[in-house]
N, C-alpha and C. Protein backbone atom coordinates (compact mmCIF):
# COMPACT_ATOMS: atom_id res chain seq x y z
N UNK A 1 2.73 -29.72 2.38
CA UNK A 1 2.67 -28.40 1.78
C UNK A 1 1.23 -27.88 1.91
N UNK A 2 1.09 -26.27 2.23
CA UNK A 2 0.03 -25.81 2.07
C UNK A 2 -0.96 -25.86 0.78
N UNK A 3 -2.23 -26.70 0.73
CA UNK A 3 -2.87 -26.13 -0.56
C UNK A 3 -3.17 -24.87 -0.87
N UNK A 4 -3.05 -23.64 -0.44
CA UNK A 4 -3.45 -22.60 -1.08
C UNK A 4 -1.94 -21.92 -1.11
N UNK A 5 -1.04 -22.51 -0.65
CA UNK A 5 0.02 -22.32 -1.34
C UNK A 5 0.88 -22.81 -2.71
N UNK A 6 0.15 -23.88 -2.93
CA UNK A 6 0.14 -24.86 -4.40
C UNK A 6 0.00 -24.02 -5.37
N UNK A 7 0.64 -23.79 -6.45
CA UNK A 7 0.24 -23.24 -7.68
C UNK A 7 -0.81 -24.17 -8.38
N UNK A 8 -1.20 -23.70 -9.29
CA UNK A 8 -2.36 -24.20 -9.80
C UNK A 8 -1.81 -24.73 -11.57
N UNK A 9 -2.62 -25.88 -11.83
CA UNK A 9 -1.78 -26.19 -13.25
C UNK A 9 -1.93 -25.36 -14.01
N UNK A 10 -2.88 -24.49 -14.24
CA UNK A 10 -2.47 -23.50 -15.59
C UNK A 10 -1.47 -22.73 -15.22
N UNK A 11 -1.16 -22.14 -13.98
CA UNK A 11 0.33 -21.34 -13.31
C UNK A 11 1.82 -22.65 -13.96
N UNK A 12 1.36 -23.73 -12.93
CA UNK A 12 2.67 -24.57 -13.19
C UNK A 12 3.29 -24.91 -15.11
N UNK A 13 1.81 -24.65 -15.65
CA UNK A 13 1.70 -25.17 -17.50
C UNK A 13 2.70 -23.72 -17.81
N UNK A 14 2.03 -22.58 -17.48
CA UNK A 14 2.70 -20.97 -17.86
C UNK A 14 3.97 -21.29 -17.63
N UNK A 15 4.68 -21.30 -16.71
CA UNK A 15 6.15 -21.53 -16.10
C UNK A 15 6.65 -22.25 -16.73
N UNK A 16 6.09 -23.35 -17.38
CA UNK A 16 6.97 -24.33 -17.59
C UNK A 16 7.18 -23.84 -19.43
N UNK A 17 6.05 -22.96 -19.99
CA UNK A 17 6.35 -23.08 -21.21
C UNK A 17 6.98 -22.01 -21.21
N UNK A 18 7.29 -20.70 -20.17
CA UNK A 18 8.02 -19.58 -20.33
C UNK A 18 9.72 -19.91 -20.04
N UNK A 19 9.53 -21.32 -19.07
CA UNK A 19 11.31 -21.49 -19.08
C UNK A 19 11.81 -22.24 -19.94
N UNK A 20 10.32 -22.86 -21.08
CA UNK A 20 11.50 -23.57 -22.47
C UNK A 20 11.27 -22.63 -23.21
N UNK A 21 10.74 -21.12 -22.78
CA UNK A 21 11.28 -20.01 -24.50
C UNK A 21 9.72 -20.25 -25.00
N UNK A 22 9.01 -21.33 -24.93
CA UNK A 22 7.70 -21.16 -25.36
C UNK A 22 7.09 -20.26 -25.89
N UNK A 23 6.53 -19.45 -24.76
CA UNK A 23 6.22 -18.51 -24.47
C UNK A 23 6.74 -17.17 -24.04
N UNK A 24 6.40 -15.93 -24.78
CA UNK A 24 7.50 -14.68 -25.04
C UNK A 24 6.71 -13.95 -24.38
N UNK A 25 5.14 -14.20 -24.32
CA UNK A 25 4.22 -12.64 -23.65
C UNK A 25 5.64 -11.77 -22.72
N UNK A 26 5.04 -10.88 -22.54
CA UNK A 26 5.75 -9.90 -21.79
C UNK A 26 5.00 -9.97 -20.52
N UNK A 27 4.73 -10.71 -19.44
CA UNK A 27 4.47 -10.60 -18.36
C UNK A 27 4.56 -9.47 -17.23
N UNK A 28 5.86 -8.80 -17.48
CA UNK A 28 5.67 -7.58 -16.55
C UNK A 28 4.68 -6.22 -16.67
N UNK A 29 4.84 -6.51 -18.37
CA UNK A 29 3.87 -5.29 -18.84
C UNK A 29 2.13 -5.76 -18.63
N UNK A 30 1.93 -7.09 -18.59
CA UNK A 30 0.81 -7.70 -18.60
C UNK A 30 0.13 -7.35 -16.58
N UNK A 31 1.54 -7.49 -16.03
CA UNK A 31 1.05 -7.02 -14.61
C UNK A 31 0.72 -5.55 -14.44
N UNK A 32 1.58 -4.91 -15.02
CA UNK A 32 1.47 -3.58 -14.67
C UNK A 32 0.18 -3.13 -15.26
N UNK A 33 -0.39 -3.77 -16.42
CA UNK A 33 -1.77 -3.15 -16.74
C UNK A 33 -2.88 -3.46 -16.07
N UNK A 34 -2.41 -4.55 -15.28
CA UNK A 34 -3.49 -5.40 -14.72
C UNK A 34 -3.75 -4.42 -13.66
N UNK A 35 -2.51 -4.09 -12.93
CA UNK A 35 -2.33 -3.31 -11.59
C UNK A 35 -3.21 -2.00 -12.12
N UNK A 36 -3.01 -1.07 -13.10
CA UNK A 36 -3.09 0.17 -13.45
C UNK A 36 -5.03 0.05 -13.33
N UNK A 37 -5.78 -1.21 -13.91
CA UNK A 37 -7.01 -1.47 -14.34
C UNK A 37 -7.39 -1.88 -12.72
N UNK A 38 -7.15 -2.60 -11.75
CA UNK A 38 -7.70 -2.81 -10.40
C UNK A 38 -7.07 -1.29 -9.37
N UNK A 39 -6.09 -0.45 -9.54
CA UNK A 39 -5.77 0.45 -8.64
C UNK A 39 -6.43 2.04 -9.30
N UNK A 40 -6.72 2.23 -10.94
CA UNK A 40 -7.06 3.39 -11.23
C UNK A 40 -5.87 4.10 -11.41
N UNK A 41 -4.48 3.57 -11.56
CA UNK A 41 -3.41 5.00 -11.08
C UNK A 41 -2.82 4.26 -12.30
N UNK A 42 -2.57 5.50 -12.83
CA UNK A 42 -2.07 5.80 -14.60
C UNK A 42 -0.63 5.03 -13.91
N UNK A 43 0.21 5.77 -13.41
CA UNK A 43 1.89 5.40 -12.76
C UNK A 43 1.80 4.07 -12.03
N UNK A 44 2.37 2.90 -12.59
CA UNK A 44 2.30 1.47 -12.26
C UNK A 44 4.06 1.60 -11.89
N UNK A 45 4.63 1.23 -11.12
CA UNK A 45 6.24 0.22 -11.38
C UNK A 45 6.14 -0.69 -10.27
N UNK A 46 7.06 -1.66 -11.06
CA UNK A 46 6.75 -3.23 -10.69
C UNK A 46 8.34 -2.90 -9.06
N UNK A 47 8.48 -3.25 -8.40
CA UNK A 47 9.87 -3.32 -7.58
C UNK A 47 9.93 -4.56 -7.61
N UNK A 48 11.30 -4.79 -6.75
CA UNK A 48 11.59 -6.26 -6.09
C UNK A 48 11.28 -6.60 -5.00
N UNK A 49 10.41 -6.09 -4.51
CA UNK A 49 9.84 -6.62 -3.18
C UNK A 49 8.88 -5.13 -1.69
N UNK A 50 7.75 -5.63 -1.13
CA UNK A 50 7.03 -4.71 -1.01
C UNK A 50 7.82 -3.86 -0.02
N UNK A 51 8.72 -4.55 0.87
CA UNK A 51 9.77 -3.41 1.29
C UNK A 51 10.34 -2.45 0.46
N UNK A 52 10.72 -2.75 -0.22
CA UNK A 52 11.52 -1.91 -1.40
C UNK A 52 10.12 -0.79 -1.90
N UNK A 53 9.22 -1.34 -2.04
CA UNK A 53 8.14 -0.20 -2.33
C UNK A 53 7.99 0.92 -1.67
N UNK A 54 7.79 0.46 -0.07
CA UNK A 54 7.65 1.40 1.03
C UNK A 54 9.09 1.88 1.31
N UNK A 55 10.08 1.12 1.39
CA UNK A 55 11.52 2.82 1.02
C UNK A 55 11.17 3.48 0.23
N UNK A 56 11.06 3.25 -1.02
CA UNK A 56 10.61 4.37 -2.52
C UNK A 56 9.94 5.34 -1.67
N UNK A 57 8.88 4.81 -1.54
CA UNK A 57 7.47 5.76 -0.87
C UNK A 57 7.65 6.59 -0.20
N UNK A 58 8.83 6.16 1.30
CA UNK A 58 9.01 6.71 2.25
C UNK A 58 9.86 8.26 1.86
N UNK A 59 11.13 7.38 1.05
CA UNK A 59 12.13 8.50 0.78
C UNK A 59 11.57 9.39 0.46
N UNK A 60 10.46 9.82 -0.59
CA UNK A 60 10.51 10.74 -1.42
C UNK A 60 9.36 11.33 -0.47
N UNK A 61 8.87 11.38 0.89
CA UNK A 61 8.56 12.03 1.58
C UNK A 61 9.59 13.27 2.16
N UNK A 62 9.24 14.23 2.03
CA UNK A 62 10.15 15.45 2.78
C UNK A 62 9.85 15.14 4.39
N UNK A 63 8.14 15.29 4.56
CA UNK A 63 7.62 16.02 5.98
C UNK A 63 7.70 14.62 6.84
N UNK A 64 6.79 14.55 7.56
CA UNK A 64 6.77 13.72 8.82
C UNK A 64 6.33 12.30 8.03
N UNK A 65 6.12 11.19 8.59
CA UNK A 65 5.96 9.96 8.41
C UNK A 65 5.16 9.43 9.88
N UNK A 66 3.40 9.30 9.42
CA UNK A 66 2.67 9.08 10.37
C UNK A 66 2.31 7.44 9.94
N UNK A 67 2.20 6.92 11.30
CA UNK A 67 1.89 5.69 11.45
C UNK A 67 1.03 5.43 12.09
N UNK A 68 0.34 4.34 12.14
CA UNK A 68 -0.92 4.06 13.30
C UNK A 68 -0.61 3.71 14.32
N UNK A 69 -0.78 3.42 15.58
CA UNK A 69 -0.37 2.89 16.63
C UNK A 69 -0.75 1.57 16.77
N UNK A 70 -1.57 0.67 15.61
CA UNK A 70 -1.97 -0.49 15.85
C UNK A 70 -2.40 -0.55 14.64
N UNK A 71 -2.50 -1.92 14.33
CA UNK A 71 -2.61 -2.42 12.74
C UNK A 71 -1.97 -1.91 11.91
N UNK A 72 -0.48 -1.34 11.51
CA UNK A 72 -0.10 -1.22 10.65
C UNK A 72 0.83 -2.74 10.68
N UNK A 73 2.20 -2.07 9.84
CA UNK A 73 2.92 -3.13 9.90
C UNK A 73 4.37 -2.52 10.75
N UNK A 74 5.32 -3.16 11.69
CA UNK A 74 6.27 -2.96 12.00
C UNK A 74 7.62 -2.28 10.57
N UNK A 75 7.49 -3.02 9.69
CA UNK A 75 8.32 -2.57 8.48
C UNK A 75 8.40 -0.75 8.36
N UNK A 76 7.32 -0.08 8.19
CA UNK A 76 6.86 1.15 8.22
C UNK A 76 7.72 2.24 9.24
N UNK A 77 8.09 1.34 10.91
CA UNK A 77 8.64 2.27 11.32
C UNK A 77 10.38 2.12 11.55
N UNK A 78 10.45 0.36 10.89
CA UNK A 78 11.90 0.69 10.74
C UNK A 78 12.55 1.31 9.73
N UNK A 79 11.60 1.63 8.47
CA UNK A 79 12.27 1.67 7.01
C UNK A 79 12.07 3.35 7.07
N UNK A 80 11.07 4.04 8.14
CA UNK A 80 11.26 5.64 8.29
C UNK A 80 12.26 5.89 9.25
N UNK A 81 12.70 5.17 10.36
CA UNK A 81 13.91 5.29 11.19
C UNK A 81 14.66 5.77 10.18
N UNK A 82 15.57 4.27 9.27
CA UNK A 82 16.54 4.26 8.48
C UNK A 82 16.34 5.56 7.82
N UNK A 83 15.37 5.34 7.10
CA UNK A 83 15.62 7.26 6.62
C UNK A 83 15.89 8.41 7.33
N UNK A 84 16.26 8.11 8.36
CA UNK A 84 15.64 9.24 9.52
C UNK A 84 14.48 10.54 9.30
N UNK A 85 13.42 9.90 9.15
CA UNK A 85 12.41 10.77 8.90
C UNK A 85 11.78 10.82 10.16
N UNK A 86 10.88 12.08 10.62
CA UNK A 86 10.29 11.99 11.47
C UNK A 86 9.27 11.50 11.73
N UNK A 87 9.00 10.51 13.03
CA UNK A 87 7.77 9.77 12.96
C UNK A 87 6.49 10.48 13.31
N UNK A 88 5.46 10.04 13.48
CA UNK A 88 4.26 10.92 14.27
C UNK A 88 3.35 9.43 14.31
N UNK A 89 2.76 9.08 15.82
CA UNK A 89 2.12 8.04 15.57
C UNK A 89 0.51 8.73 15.83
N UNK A 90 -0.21 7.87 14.81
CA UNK A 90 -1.78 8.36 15.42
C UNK A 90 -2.07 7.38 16.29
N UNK A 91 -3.19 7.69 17.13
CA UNK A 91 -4.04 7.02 17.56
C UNK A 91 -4.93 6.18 16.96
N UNK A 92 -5.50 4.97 17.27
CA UNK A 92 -6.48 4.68 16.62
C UNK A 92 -7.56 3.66 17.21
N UNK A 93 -8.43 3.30 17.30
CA UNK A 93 -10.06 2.33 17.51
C UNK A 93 -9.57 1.31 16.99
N UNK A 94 -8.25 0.29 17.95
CA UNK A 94 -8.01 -0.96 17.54
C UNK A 94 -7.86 -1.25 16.20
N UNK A 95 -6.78 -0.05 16.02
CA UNK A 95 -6.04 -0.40 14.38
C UNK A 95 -6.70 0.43 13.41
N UNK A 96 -8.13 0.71 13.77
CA UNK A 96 -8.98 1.34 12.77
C UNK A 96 -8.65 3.08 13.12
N UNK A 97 -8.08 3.98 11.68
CA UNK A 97 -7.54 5.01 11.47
C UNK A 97 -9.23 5.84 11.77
N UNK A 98 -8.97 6.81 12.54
CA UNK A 98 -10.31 7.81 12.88
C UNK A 98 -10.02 9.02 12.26
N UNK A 99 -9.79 9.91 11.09
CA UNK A 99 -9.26 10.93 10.76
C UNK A 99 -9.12 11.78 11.87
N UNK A 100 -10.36 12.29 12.72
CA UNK A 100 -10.06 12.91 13.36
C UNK A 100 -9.26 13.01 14.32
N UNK A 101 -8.71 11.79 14.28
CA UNK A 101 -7.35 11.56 15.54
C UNK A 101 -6.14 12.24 14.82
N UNK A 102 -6.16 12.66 13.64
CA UNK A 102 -5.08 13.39 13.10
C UNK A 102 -5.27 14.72 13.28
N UNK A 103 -5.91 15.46 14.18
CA UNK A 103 -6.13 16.90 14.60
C UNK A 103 -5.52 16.96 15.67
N UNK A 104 -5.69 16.01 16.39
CA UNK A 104 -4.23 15.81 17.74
C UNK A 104 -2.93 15.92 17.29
N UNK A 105 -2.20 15.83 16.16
CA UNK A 105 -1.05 16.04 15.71
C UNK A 105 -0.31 17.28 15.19
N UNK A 106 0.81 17.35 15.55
CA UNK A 106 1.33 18.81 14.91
C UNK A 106 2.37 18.05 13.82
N UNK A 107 1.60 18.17 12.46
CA UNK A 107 2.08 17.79 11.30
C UNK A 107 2.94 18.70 10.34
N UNK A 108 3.95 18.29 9.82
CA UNK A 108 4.75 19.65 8.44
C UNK A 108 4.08 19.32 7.43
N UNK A 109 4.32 20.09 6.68
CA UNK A 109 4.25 20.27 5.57
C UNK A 109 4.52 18.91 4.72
N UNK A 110 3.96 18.30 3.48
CA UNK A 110 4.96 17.64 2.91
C UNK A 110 4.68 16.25 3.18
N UNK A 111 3.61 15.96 4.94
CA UNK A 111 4.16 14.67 5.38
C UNK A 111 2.85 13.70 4.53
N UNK A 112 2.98 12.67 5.14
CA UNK A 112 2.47 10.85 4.45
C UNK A 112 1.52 10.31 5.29
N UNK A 113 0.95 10.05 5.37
CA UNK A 113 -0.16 8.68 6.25
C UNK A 113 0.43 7.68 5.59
N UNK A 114 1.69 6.66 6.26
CA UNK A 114 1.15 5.04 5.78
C UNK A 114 0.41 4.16 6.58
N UNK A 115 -0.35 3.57 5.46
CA UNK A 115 -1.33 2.52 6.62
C UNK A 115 -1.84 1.25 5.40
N UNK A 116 -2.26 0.18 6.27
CA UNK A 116 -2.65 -0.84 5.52
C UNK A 116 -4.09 -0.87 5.58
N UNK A 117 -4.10 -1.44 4.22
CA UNK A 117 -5.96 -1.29 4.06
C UNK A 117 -6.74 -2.22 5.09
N UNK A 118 -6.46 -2.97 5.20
CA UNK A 118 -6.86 -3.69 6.70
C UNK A 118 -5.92 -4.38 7.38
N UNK A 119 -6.42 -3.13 9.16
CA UNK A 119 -5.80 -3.00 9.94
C UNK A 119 -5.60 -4.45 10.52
N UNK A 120 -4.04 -4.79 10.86
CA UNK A 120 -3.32 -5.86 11.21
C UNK A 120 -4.47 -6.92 10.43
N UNK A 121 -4.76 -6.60 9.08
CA UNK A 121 -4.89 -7.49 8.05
C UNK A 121 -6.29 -8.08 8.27
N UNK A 122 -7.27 -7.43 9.33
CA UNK A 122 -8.66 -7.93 9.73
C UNK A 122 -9.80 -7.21 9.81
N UNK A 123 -9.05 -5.80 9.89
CA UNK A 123 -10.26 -4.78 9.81
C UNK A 123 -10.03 -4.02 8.72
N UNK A 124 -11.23 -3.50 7.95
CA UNK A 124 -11.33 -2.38 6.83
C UNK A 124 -11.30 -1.39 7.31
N UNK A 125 -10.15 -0.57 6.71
CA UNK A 125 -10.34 0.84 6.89
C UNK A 125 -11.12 1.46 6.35
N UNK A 126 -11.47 2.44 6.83
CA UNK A 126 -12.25 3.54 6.21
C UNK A 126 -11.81 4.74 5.04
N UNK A 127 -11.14 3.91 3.86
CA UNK A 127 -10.29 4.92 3.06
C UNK A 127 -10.50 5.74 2.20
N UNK A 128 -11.64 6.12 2.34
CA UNK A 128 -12.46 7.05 1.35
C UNK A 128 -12.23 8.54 2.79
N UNK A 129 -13.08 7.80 4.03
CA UNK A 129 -12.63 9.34 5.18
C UNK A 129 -11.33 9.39 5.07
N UNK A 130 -10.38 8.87 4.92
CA UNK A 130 -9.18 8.72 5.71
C UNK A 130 -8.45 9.92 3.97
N UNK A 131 -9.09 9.49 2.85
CA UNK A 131 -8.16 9.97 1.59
C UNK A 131 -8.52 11.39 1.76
N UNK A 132 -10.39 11.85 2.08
CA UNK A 132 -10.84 12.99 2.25
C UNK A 132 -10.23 14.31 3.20
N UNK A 133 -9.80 13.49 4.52
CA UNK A 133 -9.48 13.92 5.52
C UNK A 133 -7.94 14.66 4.75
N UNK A 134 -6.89 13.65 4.51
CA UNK A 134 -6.10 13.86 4.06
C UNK A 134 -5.65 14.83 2.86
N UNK A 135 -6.59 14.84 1.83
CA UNK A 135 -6.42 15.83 0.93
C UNK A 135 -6.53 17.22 0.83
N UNK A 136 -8.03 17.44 2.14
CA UNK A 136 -7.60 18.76 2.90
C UNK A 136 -6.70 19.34 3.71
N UNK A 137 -6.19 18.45 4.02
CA UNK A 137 -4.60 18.65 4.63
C UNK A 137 -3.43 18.47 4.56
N UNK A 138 -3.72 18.22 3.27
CA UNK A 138 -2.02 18.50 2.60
C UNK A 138 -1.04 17.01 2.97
N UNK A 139 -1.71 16.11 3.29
CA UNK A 139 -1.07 15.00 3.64
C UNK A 139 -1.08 13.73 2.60
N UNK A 140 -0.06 12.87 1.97
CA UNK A 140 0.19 12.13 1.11
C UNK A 140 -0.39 11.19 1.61
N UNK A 141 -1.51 10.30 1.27
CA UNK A 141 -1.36 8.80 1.49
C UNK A 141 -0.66 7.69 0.95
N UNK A 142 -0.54 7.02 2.01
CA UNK A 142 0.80 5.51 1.06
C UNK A 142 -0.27 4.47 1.75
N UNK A 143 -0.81 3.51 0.84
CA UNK A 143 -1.89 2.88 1.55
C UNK A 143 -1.29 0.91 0.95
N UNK A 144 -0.35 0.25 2.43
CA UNK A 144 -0.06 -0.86 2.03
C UNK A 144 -1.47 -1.54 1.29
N UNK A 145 -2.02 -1.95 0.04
CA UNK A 145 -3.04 -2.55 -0.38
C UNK A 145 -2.89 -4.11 -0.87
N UNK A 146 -1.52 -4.89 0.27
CA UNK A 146 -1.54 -6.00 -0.04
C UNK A 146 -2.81 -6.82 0.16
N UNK A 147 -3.66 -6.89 1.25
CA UNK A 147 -4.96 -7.60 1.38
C UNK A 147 -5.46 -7.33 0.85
N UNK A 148 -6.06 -6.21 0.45
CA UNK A 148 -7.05 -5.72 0.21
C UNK A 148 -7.01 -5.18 -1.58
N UNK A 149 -6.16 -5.15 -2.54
CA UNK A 149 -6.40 -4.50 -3.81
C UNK A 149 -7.07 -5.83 -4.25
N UNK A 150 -8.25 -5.63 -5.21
CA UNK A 150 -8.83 -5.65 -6.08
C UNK A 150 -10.21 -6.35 -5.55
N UNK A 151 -10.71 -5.49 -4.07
CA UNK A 151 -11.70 -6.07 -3.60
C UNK A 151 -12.57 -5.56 -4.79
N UNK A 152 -13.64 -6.45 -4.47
CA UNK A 152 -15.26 -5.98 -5.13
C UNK A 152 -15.97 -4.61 -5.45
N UNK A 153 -15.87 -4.27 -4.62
CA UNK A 153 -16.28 -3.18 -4.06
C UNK A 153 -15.31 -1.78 -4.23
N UNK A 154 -14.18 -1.96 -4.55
CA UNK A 154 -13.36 -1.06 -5.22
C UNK A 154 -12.98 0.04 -4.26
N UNK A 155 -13.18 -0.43 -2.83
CA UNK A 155 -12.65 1.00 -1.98
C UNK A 155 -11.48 0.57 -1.40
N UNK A 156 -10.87 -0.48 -1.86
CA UNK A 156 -9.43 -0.60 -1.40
C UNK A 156 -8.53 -0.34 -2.25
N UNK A 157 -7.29 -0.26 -2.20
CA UNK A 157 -6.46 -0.10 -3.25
C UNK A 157 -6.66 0.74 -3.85
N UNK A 158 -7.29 1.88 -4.22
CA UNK A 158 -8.30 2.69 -5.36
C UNK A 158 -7.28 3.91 -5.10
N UNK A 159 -7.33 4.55 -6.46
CA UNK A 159 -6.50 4.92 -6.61
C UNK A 159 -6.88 6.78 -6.50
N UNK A 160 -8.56 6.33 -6.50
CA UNK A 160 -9.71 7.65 -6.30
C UNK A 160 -8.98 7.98 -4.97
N UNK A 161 -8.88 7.45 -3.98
CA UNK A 161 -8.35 7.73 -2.66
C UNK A 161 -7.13 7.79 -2.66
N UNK A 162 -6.50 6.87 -2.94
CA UNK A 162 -4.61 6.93 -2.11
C UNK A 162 -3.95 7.40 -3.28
N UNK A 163 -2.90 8.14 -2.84
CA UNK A 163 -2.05 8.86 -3.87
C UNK A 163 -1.04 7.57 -4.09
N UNK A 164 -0.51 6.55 -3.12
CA UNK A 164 0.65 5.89 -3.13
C UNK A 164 -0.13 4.18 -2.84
N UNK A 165 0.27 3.47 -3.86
CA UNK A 165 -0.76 2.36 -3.11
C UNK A 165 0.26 1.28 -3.45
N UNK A 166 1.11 0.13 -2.44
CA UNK A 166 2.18 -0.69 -2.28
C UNK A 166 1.44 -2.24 -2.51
């Protein structure tokens, strides 16, 4: 077995006293504050899984559904297919989102940037240009922040930038 896949004994001690009744905390509410205090965004809900996040996300897009052409994740353009939403791919500097590559696009109204905070999980985006860029243009961000929420430094996941953060 992987060690950093090992739970750790105070995890394995928690579990074990929450499945004899032990222990009552409310854990979901304990995540969601946790989430609300590392992302900045008042609106926390917990799903069943980060696919299920990015349908939510996706659906309640009207306009287009832009993707990167590198470093995102494959999930992104099957779960906007299924919706049949329209795609728009950007360009990008080996995964890394350039706002201005979104002036090459003929975008509607309405539409989304999804992208992951680091591209194919190795490079940092730039999500402070990328939220700026976006807010003058009327475009939603959905920013996958599985790697990257609750860096140090607070420009991932942040909630100052992305309207939608998975």
């Amino acid at each position: 077995m992987f060690k950093f896949k090992t739970p750790s004994q105070k995890t394995l001690k928690q579990m074990s006293e929450v499945a004899k009744g032990e222990n009552t905390k409310n854990f979901e509410q304990s995540c969601i504050d946790k989430i609300k205090e590392l992302t900045n965004h008042e609106n926390v809900k917990i799903t069943s899984s980060g696919n299920n996040s990015i349908f939510i996300a996706l659906a309640a897009i009207d306009g287009d559904i832009i993707i990167p052409d590198q470093g995102g994740w494959h999930g992104f353009k099957q779960i906007a297919k299924f919706l049949k939403k329209d795609i728009k791919t950007v360009k990008t500097d080996e995964g890394l989102i350039k706002p201005k590559y979104l002036d090459n696009l003929e975008i509607k109204e309405n539409s989304a940037l999804i992208y992951t905070s680091f591209a194919g999980y190795c490079a940092e985006q730039d999500t402070e240009a990328i939220s700026k860029y976006c807010k003058n243009n009327g475009i939603t961000t959905i920013e996958d922040a599985s790697a990257g929420i609750g860096d140090k430094q607070h420009k991932l996941g942040n909630g100052n930038y992305s309207d939608i953060i998975i």
